[in-house]
C-alpha atoms as a PDB file:
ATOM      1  CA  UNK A   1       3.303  80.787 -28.992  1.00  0.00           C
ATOM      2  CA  UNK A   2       0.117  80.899 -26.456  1.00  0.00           C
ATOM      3  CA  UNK A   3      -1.765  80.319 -29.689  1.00  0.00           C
ATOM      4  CA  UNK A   4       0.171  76.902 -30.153  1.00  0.00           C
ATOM      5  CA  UNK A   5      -0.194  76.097 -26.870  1.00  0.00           C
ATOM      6  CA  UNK A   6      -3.895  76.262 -26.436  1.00  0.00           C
ATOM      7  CA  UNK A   7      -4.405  74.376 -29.744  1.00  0.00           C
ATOM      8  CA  UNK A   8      -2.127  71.365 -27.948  1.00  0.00           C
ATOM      9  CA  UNK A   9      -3.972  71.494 -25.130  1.00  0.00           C
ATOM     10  CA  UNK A  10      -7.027  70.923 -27.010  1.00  0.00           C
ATOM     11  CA  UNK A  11      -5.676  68.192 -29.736  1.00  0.00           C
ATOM     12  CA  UNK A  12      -4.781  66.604 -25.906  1.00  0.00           C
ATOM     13  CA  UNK A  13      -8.233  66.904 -24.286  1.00  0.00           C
ATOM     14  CA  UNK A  14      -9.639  65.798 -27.502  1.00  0.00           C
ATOM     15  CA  UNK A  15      -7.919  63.001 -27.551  1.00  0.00           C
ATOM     16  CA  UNK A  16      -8.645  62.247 -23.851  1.00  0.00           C
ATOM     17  CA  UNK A  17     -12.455  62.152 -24.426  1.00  0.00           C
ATOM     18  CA  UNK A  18     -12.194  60.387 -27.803  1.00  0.00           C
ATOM     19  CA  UNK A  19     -13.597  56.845 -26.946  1.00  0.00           C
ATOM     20  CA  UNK A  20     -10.264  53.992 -27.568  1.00  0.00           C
ATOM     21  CA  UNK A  21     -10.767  51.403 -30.565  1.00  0.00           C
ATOM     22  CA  UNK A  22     -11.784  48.620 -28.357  1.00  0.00           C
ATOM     23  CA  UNK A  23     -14.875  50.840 -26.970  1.00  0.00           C
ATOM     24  CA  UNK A  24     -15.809  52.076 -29.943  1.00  0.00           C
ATOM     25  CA  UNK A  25     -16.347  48.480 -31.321  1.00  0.00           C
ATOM     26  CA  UNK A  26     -18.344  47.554 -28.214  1.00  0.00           C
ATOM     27  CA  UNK A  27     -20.830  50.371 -28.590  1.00  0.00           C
ATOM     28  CA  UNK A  28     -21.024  49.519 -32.024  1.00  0.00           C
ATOM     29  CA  UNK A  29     -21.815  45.862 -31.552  1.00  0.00           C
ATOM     30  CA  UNK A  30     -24.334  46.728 -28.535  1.00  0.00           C
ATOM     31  CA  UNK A  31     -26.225  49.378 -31.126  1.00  0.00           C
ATOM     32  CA  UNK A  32     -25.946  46.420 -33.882  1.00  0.00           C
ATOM     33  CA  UNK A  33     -27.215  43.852 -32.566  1.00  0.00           C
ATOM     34  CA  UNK A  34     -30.376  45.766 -30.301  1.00  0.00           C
ATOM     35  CA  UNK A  35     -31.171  46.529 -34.365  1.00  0.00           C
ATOM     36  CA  UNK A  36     -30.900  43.004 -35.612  1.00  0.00           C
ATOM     37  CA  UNK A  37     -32.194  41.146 -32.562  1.00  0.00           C
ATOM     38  CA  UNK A  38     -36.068  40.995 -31.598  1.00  0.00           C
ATOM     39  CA  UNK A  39     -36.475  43.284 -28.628  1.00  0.00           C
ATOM     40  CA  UNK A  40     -39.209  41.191 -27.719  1.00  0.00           C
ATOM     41  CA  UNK A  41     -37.106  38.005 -27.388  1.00  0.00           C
ATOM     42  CA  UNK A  42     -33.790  38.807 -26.362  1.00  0.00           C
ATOM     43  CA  UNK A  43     -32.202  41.345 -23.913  1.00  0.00           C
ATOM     44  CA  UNK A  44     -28.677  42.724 -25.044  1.00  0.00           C
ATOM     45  CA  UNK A  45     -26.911  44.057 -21.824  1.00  0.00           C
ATOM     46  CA  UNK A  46     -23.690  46.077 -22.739  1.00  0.00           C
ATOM     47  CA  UNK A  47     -20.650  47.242 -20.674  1.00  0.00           C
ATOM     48  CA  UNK A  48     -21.891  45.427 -17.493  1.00  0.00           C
ATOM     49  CA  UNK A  49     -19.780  45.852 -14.529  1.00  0.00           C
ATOM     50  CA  UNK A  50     -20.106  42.927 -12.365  1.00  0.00           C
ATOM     51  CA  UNK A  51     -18.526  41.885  -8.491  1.00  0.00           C
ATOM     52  CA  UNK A  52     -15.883  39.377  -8.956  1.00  0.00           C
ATOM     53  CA  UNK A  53     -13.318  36.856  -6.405  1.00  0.00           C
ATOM     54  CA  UNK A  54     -10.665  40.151  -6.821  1.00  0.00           C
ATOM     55  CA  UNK A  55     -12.869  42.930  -7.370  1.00  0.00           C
ATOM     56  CA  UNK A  56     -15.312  43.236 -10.251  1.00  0.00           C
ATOM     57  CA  UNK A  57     -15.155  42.699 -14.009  1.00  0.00           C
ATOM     58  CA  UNK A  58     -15.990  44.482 -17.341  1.00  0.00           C
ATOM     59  CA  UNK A  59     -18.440  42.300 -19.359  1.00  0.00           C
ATOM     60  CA  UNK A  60     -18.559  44.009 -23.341  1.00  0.00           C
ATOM     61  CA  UNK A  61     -22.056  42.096 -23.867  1.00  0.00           C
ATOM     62  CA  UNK A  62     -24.258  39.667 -22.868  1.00  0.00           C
ATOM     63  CA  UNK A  63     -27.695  38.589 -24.911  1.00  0.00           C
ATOM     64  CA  UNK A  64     -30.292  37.043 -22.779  1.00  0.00           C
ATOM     65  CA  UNK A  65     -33.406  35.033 -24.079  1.00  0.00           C
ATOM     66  CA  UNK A  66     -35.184  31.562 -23.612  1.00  0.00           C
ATOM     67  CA  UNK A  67     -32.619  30.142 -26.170  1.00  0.00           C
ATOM     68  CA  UNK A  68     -30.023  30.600 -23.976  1.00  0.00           C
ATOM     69  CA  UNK A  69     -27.342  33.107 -22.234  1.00  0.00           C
ATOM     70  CA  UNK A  70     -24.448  34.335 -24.247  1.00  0.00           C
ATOM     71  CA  UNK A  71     -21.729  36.162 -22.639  1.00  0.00           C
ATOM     72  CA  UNK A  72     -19.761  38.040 -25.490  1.00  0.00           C
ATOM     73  CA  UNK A  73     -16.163  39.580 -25.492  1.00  0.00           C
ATOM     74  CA  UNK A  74     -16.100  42.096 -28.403  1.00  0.00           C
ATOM     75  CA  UNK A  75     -12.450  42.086 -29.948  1.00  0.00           C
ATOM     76  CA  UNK A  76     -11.771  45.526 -32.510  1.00  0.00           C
ATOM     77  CA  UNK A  77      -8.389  43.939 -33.928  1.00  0.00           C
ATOM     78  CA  UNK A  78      -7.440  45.028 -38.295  1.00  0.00           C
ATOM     79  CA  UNK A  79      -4.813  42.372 -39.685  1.00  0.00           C
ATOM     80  CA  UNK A  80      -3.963  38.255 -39.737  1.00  0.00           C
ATOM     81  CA  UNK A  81      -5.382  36.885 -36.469  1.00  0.00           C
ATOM     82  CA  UNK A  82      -3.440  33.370 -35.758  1.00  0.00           C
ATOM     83  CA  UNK A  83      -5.312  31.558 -32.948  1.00  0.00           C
ATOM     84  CA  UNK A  84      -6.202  28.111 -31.421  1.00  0.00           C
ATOM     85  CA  UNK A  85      -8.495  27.749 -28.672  1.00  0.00           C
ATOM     86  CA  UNK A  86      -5.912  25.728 -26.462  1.00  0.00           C
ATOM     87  CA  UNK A  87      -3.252  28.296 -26.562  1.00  0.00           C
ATOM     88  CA  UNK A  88      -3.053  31.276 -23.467  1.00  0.00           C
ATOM     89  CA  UNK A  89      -2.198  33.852 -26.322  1.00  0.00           C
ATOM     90  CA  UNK A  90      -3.101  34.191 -29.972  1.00  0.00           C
ATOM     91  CA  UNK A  91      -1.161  36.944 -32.519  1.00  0.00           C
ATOM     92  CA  UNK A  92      -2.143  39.846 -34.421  1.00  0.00           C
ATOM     93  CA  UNK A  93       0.292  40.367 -37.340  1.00  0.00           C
ATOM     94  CA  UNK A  94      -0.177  43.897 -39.485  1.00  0.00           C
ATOM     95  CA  UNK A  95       2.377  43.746 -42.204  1.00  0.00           C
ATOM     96  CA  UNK A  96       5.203  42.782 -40.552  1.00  0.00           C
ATOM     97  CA  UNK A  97       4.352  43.942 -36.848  1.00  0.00           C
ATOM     98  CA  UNK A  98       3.588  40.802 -34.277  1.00  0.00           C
ATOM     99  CA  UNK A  99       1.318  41.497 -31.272  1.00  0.00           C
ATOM    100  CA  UNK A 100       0.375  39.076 -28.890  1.00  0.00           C
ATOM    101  CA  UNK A 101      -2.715  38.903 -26.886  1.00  0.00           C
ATOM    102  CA  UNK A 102      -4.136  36.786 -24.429  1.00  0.00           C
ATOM    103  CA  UNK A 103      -7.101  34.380 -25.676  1.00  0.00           C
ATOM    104  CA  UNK A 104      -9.960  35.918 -25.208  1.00  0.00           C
ATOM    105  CA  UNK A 105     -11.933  32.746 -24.915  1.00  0.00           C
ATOM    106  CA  UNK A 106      -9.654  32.310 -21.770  1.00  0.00           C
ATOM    107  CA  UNK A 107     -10.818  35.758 -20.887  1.00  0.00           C
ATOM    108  CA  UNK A 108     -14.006  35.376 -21.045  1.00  0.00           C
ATOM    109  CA  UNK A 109     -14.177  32.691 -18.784  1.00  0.00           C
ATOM    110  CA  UNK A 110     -14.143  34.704 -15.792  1.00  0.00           C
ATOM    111  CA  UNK A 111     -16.966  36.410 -16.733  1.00  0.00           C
ATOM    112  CA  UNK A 112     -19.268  33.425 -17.211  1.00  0.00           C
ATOM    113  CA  UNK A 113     -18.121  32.595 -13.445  1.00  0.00           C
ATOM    114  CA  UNK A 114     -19.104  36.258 -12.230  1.00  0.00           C
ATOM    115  CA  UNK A 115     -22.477  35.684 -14.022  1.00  0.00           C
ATOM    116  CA  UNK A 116     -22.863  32.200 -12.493  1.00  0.00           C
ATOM    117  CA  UNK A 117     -22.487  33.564  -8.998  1.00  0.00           C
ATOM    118  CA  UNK A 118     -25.273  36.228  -9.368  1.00  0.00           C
ATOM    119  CA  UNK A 119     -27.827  33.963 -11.670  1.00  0.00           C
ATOM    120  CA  UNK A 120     -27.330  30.589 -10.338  1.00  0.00           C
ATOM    121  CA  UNK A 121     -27.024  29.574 -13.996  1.00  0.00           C
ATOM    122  CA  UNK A 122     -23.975  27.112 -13.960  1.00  0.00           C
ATOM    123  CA  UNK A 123     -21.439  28.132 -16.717  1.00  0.00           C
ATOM    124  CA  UNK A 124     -21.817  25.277 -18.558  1.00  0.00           C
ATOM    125  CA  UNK A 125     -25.368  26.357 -20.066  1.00  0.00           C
ATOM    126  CA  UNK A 126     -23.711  29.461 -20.676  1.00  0.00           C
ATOM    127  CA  UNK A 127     -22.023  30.468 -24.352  1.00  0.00           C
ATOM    128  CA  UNK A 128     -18.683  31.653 -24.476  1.00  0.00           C
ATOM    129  CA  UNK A 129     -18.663  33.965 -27.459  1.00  0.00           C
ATOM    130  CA  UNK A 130     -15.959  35.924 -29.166  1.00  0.00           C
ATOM    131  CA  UNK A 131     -17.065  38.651 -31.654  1.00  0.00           C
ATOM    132  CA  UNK A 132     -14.559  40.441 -34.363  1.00  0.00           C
ATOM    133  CA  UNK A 133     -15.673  43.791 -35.696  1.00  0.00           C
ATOM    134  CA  UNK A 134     -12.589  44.666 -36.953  1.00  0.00           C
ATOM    135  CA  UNK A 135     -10.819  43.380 -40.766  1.00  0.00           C
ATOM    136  CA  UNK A 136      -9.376  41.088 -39.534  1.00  0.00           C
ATOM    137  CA  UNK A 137      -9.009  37.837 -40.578  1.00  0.00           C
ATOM    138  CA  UNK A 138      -8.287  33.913 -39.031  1.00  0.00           C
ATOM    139  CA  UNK A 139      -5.212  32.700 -40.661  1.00  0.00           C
ATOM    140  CA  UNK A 140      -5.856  29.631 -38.982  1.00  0.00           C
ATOM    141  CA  UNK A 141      -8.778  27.721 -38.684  1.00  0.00           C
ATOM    142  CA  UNK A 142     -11.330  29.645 -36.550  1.00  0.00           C
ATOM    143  CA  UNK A 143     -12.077  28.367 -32.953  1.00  0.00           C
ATOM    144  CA  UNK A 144     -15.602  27.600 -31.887  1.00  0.00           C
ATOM    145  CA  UNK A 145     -17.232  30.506 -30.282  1.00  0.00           C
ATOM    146  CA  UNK A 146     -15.461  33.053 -32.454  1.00  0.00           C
ATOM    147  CA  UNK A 147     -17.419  35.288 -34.848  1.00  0.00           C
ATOM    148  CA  UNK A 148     -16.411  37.561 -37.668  1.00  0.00           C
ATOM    149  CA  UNK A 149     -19.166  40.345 -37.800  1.00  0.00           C
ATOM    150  CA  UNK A 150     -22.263  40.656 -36.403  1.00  0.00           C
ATOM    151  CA  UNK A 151     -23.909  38.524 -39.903  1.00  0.00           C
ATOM    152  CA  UNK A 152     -21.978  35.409 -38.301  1.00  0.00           C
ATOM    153  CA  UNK A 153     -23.196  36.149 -35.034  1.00  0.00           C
ATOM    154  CA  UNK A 154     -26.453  36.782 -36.157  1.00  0.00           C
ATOM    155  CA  UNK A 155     -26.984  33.249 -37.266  1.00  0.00           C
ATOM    156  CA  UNK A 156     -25.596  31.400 -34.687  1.00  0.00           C
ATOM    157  CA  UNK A 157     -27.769  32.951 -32.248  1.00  0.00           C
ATOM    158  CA  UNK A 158     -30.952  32.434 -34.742  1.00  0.00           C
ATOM    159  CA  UNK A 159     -29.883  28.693 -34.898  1.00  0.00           C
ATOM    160  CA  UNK A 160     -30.236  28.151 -31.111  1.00  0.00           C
ATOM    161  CA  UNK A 161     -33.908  27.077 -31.084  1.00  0.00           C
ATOM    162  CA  UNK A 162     -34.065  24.950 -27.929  1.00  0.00           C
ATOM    163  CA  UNK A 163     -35.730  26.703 -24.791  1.00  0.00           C
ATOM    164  CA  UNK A 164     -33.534  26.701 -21.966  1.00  0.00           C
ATOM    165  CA  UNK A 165     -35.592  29.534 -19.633  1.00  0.00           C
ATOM    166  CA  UNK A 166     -38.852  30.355 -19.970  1.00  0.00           C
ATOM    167  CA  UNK A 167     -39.686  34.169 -20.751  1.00  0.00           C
ATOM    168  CA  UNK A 168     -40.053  35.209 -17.117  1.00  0.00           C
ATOM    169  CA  UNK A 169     -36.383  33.199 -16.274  1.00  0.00           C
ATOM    170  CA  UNK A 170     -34.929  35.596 -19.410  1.00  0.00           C
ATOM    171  CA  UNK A 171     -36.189  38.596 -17.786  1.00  0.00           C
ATOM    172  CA  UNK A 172     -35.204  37.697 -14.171  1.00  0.00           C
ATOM    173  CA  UNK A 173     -31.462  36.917 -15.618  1.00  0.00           C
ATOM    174  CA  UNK A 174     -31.793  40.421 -17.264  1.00  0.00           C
ATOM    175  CA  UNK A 175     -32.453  42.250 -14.185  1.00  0.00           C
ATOM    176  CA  UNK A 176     -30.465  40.033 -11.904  1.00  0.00           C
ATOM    177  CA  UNK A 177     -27.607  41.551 -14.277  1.00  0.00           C
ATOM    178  CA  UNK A 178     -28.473  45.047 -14.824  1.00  0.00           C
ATOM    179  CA  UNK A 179     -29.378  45.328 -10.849  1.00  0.00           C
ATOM    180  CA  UNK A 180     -25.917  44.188 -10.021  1.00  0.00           C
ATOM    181  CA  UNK A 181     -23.913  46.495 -12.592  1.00  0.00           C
ATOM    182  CA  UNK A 182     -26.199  49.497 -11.295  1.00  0.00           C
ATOM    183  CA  UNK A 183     -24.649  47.921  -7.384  1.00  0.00           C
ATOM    184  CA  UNK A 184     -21.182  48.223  -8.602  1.00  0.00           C
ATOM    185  CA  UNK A 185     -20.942  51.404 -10.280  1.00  0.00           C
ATOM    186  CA  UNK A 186     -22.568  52.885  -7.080  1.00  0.00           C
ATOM    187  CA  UNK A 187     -20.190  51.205  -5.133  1.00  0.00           C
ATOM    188  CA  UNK A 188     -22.985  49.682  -2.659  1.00  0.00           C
ATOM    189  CA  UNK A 189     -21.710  46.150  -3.340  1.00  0.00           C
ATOM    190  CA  UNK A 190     -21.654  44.391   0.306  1.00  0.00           C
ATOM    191  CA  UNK A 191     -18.417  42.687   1.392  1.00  0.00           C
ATOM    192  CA  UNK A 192     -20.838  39.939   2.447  1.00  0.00           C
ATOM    193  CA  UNK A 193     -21.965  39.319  -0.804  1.00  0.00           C
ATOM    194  CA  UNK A 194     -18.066  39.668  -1.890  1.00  0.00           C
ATOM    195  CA  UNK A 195     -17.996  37.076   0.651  1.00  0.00           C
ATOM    196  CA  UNK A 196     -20.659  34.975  -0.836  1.00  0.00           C
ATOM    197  CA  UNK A 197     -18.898  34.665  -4.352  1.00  0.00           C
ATOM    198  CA  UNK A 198     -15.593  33.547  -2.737  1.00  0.00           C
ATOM    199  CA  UNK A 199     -17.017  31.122  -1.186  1.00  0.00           C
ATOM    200  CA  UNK A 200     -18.774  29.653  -3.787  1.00  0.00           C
ATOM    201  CA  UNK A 201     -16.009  29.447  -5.769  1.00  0.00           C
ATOM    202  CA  UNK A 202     -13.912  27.654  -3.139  1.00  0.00           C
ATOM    203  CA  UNK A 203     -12.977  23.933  -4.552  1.00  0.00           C
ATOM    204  CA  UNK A 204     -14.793  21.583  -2.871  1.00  0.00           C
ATOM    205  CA  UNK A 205     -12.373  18.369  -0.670  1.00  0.00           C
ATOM    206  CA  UNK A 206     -12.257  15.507  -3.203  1.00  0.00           C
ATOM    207  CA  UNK A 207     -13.647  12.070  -1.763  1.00  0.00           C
ATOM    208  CA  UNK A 208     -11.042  10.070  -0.156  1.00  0.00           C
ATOM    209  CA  UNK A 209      -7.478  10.894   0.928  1.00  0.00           C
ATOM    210  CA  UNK A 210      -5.159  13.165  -0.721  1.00  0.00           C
ATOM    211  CA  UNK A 211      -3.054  10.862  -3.173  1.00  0.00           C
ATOM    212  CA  UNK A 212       0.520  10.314  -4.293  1.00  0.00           C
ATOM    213  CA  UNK A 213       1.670  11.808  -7.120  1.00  0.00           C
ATOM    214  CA  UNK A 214       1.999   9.143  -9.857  1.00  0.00           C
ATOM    215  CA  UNK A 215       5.390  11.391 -11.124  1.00  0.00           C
ATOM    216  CA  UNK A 216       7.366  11.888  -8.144  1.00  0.00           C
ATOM    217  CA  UNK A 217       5.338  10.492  -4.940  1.00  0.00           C
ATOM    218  CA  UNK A 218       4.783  13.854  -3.571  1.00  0.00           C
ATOM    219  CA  UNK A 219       1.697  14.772  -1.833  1.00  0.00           C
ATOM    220  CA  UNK A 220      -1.181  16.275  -4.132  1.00  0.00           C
ATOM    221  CA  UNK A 221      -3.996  18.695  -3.696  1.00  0.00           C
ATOM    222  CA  UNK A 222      -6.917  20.045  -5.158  1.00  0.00           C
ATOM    223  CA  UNK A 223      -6.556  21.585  -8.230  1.00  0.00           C
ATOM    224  CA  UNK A 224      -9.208  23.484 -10.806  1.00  0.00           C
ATOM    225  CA  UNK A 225      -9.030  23.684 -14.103  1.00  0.00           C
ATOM    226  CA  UNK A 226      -9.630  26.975 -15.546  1.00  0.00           C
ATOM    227  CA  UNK A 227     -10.696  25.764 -19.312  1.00  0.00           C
ATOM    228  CA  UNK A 228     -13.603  23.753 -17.486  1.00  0.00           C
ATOM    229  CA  UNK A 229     -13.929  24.175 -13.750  1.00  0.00           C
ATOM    230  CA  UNK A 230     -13.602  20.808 -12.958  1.00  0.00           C
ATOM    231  CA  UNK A 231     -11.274  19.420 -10.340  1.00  0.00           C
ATOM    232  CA  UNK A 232      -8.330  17.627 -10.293  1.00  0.00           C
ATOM    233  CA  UNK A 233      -5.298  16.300  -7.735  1.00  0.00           C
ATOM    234  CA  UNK A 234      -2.351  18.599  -9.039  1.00  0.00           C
ATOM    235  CA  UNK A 235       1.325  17.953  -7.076  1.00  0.00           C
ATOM    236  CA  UNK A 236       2.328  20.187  -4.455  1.00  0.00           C
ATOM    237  CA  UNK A 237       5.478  20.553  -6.347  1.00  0.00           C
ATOM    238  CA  UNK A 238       3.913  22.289  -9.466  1.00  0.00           C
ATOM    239  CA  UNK A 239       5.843  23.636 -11.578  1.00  0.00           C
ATOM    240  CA  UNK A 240       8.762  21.814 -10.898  1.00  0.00           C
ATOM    241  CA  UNK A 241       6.630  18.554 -11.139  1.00  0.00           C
ATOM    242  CA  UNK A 242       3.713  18.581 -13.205  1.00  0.00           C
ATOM    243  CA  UNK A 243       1.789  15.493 -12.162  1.00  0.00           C
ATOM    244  CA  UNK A 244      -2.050  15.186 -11.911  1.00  0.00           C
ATOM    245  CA  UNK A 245      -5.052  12.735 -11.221  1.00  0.00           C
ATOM    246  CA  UNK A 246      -8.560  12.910 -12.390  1.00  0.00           C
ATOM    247  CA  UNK A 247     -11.076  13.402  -9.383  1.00  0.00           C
ATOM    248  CA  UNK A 248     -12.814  10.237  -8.251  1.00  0.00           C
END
């Protein structure tokens, strides 16, 4: 019996230190692609954790060079991936097993704002990027942004031939990055610079008063869209009235 009980105990702490799926696949796309990518070209950051509006957030990649910034959410998933870019979850179907999860495009949006805040690189000239290592495969037509494999990935990234930093801007992005991960995990972030990033991120008034809304005459306020970023007038009495304007 004390026998059977040990060898539990270790199947248990075993299992405990045994890295999950999900971070096995990112430290297999980090190794992969510092293989297939010129070191002299492009920095590949991996695991970064980064000061966010609630907190911080878990970054799987991010691939830095003067074609561009990519920020990269690494998805391990086996069986029939169902997805459309508009839609807050997409499905994973294994034989006859359903499992929803949210879209990680959606996701990953979040992270190009916690990168924008400690770059100054608005998110628009970033790349949102998903990356499959798993099987599976798109039952539906895959979004843009969304990679099977590191061969697809490969070649998008080798197609991107127009500069947008020069090589000194790359590396100053790299260590911007790795400088604040190294902040977080020593837990010497400052509340001012907490602060700083809520601030930034506060929607700025629209021109002009607040308007009525064009559903139900109710006042409206400032609204932004999380897809884009961009403001809006949204009514007051969201959800029950759904009514918006376009910003002047």
């Amino acid at each position: 019996m004390e026998f059977l009980f040990i060898a539990l105990v270790a199947v248990v702490v075993f299992r405990l230190l045994l890295p999950s799926k999900g971070e096995a696949g990112e430290r297999k796309a980090a190794k992969r692609l510092r293989r297939l990518l010129d070191k002299q070209q492009y920095f590949v950051l991996s695991d970064l954790l980064l000061p966010a509006l609630n907190g911080t957030t878990q970054i799987d990649l991010v691939v830095v060079s003067r074609y561009g910034l990519w920020i990269i959410e690494v998805k391990n998933y086996d069986g029939w991936i169902f997805a459309s870019p508009t839609d807050k979850q997409w499905t994973q179907t294994i034989y006859k097993e359903k499992n929803r999860f949210q879209n990680p495009l959606h996701q990953n949006f979040k992270h190009l704002k916690a990168i924008e805040a400690i770059t100054g690189v608005h998110h628009r000239g970033m790349k949102n990027i998903v990356l499959f290592v798993g099987s599976a495969k798109f039952k539906t037509e895959q979004p843009d942004g969304v990679y099977r494999g590191f061969n697809e990935l490969k070649l998008a990234l080798s197609q991107e031939t127009n500069l947008r930093f020069t090589d000194p801007d790359a590396k100053r992005i790299a260590e911007q990055l790795t400088a604040a991960d190294k902040a977080c995990r020593e837990g010497t972030t400052s509340r001012q610079h907490i602060k700083k990033l809520k601030a930034d991120h506060k929607p700025a008034k629209l021109k002009g008063d607040a308007p009525k809304c064009p559903r139900c005459e109710s006042a409206m306020a400032v609204r932004t869209s999380r897809k884009t970023g961009e403001q809006f007038w949204g009514c007051t009495q969201f959800p029950a009235c759904k009514g918006t304007r376009k910003a002047c």
